[in-house]
ModelCIF file with pLDDT and N, C-alpha, C, O atoms, coordinates in Angstrom:
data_MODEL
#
_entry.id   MODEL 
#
_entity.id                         1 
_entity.type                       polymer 
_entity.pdbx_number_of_molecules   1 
#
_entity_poly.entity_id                      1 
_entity_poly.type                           'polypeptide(L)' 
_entity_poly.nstd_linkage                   no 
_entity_poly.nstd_monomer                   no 
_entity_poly.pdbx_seq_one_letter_code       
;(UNK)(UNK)(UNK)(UNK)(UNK)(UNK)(UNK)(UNK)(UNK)(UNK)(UNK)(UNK)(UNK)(UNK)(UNK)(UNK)
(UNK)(UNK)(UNK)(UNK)(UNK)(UNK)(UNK)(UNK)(UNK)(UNK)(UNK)(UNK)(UNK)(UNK)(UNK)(UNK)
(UNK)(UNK)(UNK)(UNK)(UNK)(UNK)(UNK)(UNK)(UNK)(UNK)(UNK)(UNK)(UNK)
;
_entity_poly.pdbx_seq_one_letter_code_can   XXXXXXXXXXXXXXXXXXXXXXXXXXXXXXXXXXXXXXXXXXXXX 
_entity_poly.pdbx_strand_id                 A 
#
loop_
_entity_poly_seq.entity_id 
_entity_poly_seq.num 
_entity_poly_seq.mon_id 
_entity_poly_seq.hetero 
1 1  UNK n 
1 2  UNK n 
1 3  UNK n 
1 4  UNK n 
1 5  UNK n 
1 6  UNK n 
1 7  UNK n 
1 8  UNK n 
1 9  UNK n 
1 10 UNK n 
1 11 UNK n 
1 12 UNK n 
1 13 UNK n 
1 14 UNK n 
1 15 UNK n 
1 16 UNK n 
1 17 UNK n 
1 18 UNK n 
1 19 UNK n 
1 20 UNK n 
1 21 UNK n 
1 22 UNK n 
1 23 UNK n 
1 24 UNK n 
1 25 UNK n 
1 26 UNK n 
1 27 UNK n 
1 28 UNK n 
1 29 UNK n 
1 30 UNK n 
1 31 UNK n 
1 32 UNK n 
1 33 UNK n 
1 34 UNK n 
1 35 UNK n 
1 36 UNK n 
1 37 UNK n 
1 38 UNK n 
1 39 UNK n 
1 40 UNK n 
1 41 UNK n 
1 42 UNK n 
1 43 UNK n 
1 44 UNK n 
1 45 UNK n 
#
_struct_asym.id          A 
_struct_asym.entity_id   1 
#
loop_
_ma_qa_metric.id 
_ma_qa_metric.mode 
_ma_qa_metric.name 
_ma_qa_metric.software_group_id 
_ma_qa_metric.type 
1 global pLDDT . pLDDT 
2 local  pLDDT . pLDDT 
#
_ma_qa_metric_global.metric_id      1 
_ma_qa_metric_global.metric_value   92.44 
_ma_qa_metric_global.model_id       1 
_ma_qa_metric_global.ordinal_id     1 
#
loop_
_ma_qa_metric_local.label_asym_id 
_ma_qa_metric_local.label_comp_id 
_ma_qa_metric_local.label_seq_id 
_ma_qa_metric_local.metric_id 
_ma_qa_metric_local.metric_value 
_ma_qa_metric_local.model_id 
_ma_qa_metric_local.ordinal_id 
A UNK 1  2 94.00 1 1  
A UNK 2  2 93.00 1 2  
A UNK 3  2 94.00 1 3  
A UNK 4  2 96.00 1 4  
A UNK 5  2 97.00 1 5  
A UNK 6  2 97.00 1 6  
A UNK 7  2 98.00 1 7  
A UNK 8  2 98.00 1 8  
A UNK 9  2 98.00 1 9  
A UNK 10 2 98.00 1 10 
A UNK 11 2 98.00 1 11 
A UNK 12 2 98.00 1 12 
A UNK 13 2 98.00 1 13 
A UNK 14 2 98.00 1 14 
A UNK 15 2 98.00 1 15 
A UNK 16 2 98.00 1 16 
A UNK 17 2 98.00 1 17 
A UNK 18 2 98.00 1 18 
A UNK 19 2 96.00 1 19 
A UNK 20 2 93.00 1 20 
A UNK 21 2 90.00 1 21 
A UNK 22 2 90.00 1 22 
A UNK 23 2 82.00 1 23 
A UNK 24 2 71.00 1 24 
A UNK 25 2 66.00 1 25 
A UNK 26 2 62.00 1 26 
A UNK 27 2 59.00 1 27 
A UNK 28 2 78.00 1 28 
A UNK 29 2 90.00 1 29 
A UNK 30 2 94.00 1 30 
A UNK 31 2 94.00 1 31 
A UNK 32 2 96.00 1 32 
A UNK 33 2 98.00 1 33 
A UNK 34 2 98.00 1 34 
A UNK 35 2 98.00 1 35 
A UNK 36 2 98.00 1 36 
A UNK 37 2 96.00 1 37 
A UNK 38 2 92.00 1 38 
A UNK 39 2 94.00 1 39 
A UNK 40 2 95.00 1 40 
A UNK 41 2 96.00 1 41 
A UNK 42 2 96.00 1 42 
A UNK 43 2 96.00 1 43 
A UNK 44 2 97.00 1 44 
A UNK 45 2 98.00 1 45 
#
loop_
_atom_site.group_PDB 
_atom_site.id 
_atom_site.type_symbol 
_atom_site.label_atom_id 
_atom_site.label_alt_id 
_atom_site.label_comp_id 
_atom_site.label_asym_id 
_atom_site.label_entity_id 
_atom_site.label_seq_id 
_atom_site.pdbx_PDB_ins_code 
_atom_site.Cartn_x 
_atom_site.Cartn_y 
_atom_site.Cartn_z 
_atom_site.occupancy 
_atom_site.B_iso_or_equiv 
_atom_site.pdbx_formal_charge 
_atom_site.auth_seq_id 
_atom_site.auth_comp_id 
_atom_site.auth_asym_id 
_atom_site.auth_atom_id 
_atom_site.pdbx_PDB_model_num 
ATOM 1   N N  . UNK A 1 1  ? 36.107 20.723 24.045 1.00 94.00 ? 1  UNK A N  1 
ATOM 2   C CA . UNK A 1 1  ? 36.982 21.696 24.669 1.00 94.00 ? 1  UNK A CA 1 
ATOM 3   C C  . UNK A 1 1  ? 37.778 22.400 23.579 1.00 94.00 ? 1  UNK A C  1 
ATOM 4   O O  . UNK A 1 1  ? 38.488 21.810 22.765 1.00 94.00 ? 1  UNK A O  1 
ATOM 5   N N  . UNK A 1 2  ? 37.580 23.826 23.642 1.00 93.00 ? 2  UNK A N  1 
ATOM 6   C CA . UNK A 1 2  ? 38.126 24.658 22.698 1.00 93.00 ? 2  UNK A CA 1 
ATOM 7   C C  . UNK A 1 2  ? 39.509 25.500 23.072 1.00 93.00 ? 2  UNK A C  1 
ATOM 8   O O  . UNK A 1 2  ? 39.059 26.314 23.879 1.00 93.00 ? 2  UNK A O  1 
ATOM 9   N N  . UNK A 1 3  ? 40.462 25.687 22.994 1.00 94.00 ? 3  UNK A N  1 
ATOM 10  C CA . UNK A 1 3  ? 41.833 26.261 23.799 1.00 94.00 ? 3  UNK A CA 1 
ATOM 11  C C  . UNK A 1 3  ? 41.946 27.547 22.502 1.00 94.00 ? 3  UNK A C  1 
ATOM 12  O O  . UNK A 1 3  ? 41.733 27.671 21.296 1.00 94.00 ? 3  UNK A O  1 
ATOM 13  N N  . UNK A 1 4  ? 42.417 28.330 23.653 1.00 96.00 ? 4  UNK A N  1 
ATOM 14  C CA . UNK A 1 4  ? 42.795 29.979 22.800 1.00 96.00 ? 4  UNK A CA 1 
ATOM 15  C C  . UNK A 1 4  ? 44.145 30.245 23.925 1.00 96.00 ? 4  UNK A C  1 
ATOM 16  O O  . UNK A 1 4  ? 44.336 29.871 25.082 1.00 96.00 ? 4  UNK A O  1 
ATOM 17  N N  . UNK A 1 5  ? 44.972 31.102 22.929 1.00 97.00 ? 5  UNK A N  1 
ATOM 18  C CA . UNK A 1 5  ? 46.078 31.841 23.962 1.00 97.00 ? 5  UNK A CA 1 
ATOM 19  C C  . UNK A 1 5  ? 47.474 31.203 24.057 1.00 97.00 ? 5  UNK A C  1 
ATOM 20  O O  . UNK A 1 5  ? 48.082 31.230 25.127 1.00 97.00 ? 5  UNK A O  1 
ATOM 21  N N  . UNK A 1 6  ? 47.874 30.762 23.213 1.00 97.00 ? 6  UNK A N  1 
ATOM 22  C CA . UNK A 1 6  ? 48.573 30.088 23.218 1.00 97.00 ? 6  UNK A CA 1 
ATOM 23  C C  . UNK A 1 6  ? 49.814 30.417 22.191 1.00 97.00 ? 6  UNK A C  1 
ATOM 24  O O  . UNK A 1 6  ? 49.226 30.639 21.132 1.00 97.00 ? 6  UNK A O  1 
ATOM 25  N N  . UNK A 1 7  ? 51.230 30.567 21.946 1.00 98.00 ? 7  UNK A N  1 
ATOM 26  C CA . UNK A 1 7  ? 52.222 31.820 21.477 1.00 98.00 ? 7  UNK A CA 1 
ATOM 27  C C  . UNK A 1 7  ? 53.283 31.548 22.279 1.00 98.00 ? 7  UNK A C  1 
ATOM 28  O O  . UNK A 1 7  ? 53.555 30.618 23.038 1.00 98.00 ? 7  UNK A O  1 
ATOM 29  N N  . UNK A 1 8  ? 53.934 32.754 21.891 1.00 98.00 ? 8  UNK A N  1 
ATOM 30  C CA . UNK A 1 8  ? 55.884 33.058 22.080 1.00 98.00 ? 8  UNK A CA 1 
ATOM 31  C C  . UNK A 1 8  ? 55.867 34.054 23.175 1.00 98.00 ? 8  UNK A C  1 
ATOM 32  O O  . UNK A 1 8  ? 55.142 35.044 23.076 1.00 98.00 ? 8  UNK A O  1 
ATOM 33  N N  . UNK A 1 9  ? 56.482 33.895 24.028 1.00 98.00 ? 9  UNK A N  1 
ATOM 34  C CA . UNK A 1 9  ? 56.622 34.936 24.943 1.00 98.00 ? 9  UNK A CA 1 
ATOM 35  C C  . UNK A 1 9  ? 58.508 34.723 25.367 1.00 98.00 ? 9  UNK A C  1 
ATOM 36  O O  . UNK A 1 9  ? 59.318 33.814 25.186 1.00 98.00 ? 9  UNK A O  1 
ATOM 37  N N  . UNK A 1 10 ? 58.565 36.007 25.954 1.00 98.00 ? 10 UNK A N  1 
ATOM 38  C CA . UNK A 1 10 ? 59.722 35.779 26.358 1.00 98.00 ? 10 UNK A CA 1 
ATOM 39  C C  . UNK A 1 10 ? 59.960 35.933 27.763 1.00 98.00 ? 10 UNK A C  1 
ATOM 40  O O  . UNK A 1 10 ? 59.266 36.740 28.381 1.00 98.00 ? 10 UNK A O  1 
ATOM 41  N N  . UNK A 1 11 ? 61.190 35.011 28.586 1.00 98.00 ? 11 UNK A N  1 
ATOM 42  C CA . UNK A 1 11 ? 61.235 35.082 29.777 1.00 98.00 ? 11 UNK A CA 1 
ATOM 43  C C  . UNK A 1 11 ? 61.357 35.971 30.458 1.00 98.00 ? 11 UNK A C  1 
ATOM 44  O O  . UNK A 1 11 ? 62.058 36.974 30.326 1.00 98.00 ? 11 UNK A O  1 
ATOM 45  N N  . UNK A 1 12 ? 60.335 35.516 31.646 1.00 98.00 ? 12 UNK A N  1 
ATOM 46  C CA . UNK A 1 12 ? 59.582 36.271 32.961 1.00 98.00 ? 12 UNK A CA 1 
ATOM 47  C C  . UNK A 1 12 ? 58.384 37.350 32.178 1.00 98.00 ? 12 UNK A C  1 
ATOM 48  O O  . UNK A 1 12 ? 58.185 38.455 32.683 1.00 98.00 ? 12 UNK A O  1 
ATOM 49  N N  . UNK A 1 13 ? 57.698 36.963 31.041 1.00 98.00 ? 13 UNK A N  1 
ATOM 50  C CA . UNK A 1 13 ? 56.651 37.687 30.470 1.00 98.00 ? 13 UNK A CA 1 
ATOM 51  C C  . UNK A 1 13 ? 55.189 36.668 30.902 1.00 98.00 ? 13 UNK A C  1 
ATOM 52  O O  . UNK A 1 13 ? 55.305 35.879 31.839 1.00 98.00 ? 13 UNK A O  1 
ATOM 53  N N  . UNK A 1 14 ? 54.212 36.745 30.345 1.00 98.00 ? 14 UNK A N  1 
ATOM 54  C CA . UNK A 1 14 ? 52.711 36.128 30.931 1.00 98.00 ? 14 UNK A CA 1 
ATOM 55  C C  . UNK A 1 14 ? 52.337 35.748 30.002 1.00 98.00 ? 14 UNK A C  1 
ATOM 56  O O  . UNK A 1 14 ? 52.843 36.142 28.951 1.00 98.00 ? 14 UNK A O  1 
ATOM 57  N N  . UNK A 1 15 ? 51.276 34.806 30.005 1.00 98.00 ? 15 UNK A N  1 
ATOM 58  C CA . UNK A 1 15 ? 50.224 34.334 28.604 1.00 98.00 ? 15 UNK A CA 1 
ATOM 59  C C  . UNK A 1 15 ? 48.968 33.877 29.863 1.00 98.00 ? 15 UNK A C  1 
ATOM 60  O O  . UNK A 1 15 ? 49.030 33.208 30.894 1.00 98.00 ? 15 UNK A O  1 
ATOM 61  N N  . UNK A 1 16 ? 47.963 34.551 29.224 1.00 98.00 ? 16 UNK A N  1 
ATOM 62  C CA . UNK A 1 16 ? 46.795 33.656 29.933 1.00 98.00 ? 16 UNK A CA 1 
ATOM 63  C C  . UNK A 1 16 ? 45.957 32.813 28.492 1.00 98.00 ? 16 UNK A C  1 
ATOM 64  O O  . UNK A 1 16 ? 45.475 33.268 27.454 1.00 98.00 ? 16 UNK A O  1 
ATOM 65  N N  . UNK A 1 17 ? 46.090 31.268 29.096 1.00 98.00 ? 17 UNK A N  1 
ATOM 66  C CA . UNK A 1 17 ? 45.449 30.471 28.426 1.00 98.00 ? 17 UNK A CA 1 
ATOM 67  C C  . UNK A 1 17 ? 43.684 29.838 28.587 1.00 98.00 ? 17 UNK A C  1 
ATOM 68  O O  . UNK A 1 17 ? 43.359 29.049 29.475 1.00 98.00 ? 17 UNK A O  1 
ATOM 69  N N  . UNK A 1 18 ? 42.868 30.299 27.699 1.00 98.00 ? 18 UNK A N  1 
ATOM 70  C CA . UNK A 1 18 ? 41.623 29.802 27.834 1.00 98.00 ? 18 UNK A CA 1 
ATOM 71  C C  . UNK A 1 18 ? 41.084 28.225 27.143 1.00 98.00 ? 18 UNK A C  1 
ATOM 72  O O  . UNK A 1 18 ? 41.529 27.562 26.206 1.00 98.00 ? 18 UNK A O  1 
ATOM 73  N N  . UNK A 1 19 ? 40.356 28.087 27.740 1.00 96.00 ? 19 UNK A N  1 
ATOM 74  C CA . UNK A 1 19 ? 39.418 26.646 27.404 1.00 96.00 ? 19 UNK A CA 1 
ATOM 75  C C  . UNK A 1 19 ? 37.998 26.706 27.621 1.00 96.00 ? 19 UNK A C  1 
ATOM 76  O O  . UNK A 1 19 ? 37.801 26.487 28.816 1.00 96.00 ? 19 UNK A O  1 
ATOM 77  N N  . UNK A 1 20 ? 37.078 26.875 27.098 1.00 93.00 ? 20 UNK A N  1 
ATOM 78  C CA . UNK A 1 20 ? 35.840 26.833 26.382 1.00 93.00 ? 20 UNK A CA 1 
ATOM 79  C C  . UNK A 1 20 ? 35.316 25.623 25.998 1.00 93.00 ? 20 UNK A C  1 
ATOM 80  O O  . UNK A 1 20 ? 35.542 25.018 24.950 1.00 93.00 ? 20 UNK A O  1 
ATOM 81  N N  . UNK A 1 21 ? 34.373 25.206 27.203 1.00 90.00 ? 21 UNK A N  1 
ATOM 82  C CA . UNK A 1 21 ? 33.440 24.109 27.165 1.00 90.00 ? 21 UNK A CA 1 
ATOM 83  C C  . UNK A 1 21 ? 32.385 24.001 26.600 1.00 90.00 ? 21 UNK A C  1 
ATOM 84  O O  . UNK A 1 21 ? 31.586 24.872 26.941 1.00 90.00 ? 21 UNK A O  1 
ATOM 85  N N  . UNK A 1 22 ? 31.919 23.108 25.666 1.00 90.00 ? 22 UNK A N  1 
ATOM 86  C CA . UNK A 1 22 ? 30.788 23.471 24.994 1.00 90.00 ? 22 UNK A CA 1 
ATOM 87  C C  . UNK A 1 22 ? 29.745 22.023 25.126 1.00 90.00 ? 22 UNK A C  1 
ATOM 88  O O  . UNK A 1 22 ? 29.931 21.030 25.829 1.00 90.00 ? 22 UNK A O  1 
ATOM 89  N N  . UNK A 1 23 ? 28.915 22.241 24.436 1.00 82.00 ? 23 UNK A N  1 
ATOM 90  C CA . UNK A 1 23 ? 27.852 20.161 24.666 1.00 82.00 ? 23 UNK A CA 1 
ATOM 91  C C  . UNK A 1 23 ? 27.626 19.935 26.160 1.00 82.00 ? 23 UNK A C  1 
ATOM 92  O O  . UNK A 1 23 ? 27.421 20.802 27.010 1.00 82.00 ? 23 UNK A O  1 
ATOM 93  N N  . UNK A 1 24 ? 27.705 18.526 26.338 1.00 71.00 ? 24 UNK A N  1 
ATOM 94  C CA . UNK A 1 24 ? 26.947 18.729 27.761 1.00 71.00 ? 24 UNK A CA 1 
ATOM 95  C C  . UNK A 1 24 ? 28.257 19.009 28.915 1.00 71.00 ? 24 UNK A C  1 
ATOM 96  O O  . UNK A 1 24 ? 29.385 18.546 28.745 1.00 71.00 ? 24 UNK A O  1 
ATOM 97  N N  . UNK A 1 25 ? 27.794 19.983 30.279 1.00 66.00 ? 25 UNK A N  1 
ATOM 98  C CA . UNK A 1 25 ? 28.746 20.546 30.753 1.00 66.00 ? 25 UNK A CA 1 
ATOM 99  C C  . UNK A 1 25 ? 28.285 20.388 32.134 1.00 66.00 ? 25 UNK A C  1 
ATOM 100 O O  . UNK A 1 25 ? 28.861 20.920 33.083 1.00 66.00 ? 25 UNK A O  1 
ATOM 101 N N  . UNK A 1 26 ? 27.126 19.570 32.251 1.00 62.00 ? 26 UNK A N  1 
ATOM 102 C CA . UNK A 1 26 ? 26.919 19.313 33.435 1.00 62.00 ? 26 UNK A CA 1 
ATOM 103 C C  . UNK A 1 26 ? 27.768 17.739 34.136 1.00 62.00 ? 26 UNK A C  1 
ATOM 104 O O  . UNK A 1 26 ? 28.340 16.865 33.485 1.00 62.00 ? 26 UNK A O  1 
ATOM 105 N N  . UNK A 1 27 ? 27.530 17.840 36.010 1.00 59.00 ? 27 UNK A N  1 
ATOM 106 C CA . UNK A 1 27 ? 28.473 16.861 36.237 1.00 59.00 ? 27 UNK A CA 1 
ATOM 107 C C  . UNK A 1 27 ? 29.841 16.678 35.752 1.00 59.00 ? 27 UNK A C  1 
ATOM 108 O O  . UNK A 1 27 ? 30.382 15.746 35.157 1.00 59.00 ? 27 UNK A O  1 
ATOM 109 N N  . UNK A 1 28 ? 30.194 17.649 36.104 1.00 78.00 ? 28 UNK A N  1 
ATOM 110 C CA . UNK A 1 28 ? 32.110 18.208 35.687 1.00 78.00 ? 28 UNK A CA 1 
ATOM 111 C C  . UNK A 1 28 ? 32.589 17.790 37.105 1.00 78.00 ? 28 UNK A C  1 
ATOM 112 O O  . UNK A 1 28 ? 32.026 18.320 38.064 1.00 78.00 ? 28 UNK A O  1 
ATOM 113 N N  . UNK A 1 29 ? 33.617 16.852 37.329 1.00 90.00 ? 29 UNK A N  1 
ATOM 114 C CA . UNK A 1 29 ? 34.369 16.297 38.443 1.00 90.00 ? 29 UNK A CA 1 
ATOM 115 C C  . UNK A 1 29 ? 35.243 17.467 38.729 1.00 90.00 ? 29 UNK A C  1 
ATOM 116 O O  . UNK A 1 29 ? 35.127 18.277 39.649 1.00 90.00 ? 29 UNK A O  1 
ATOM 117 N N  . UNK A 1 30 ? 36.480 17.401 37.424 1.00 94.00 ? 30 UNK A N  1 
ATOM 118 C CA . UNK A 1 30 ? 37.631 18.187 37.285 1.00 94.00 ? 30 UNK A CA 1 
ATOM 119 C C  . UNK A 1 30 ? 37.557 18.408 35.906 1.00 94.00 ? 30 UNK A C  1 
ATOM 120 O O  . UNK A 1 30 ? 37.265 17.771 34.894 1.00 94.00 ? 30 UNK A O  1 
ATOM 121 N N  . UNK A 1 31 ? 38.152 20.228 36.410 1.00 94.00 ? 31 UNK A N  1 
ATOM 122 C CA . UNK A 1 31 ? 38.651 20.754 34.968 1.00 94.00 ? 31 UNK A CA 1 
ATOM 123 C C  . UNK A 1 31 ? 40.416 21.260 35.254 1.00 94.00 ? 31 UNK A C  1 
ATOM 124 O O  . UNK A 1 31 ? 40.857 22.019 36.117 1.00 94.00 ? 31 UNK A O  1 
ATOM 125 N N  . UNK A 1 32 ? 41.071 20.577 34.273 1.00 96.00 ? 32 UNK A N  1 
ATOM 126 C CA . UNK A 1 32 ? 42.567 20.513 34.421 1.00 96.00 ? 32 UNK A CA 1 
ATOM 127 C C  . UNK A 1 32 ? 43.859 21.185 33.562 1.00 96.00 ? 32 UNK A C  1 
ATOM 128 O O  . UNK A 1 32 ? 43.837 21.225 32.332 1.00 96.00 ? 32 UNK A O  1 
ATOM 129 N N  . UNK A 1 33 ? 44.686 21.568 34.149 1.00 98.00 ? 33 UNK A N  1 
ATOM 130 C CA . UNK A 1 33 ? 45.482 21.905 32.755 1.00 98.00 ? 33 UNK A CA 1 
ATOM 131 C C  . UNK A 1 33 ? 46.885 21.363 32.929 1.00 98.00 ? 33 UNK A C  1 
ATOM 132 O O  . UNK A 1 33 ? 47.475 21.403 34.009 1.00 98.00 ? 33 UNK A O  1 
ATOM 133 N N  . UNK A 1 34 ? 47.670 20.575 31.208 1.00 98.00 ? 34 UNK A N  1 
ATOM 134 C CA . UNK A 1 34 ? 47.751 19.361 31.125 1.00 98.00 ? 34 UNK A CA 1 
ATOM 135 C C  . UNK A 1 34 ? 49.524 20.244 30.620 1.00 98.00 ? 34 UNK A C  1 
ATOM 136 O O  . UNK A 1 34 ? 49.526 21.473 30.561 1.00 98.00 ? 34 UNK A O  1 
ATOM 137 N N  . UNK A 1 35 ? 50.411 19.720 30.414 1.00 98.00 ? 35 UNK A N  1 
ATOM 138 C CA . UNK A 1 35 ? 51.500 20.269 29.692 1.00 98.00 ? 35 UNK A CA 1 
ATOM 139 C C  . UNK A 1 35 ? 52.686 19.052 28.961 1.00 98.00 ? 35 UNK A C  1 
ATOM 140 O O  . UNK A 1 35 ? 53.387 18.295 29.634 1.00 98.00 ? 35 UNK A O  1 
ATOM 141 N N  . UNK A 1 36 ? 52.673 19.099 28.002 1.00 98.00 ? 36 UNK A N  1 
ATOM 142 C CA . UNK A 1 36 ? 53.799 18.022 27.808 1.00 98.00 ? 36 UNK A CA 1 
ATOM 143 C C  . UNK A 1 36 ? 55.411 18.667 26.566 1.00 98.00 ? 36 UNK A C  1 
ATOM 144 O O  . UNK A 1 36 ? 55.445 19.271 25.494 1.00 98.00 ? 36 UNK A O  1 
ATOM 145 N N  . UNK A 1 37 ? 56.200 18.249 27.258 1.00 96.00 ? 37 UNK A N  1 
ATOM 146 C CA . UNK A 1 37 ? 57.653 18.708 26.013 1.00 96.00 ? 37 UNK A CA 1 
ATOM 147 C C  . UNK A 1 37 ? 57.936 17.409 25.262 1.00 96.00 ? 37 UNK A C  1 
ATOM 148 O O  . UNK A 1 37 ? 57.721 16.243 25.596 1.00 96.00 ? 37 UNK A O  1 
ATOM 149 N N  . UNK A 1 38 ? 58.631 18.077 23.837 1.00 92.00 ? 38 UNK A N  1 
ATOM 150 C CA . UNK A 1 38 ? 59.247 16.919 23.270 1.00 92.00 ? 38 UNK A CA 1 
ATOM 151 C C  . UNK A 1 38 ? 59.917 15.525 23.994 1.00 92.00 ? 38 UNK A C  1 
ATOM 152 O O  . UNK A 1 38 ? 61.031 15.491 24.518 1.00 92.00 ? 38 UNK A O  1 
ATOM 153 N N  . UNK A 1 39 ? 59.339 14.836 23.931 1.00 94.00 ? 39 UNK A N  1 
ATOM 154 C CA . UNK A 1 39 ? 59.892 13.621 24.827 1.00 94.00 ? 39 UNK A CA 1 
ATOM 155 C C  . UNK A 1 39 ? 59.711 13.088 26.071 1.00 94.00 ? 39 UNK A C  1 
ATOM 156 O O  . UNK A 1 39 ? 60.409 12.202 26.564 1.00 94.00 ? 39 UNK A O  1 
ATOM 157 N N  . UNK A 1 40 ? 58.559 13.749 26.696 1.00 95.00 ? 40 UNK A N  1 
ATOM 158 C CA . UNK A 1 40 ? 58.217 13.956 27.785 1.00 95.00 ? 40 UNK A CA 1 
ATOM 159 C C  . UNK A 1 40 ? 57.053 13.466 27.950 1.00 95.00 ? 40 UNK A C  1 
ATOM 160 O O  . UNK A 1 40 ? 56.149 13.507 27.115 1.00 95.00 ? 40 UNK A O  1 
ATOM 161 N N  . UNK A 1 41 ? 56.984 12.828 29.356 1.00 96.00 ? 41 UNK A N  1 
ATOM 162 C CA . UNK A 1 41 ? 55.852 12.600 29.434 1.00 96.00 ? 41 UNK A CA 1 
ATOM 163 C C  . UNK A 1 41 ? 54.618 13.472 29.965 1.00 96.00 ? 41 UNK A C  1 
ATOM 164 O O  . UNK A 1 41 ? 54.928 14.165 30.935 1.00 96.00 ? 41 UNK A O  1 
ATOM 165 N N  . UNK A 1 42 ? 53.472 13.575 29.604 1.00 96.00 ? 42 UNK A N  1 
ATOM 166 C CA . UNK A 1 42 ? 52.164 14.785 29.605 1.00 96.00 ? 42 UNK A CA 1 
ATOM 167 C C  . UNK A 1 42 ? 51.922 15.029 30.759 1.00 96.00 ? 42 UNK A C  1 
ATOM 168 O O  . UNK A 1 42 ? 50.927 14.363 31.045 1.00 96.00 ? 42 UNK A O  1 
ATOM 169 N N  . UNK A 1 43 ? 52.416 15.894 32.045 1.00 96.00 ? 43 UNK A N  1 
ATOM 170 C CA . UNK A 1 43 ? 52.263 16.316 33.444 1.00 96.00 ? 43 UNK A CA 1 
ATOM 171 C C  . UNK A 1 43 ? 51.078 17.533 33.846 1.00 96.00 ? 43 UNK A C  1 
ATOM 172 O O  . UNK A 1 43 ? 50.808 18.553 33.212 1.00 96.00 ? 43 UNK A O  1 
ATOM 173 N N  . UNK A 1 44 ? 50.547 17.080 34.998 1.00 97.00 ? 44 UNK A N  1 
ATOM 174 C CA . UNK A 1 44 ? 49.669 17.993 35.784 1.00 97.00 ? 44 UNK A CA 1 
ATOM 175 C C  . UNK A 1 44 ? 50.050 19.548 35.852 1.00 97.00 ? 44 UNK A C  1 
ATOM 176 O O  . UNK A 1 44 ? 50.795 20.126 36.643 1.00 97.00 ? 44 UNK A O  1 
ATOM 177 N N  . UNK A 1 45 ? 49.527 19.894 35.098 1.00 98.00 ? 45 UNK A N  1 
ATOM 178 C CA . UNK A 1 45 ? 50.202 21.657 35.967 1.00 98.00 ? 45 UNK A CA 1 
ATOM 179 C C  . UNK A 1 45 ? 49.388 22.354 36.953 1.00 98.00 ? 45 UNK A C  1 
ATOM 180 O O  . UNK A 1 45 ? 49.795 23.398 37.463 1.00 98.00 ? 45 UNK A O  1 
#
């Protein structure tokens, strides 16, 4: 999994973030996106 898009924005502005699957890509359950802050624990978005 390859991630692009990712930067500074400022509030109430947009970012669209990509992920690029590559090798074998068959039998995919879930594809997810993951977020974590300093100190925090890594949550569902």
């Amino acid at each position: 999994l390859v991630e692009s898009g990712g930067g500074s924005v400022q509030a109430g502005g947009s970012l669209r973030l990509s992920c690029a699957a590559s090798g074998y890509t068959a039998s995919r359950y879930c594809m997810g996106w993951f977020r974590q802050a300093p100190g925090k624990e890594r949550e569902r978005v």
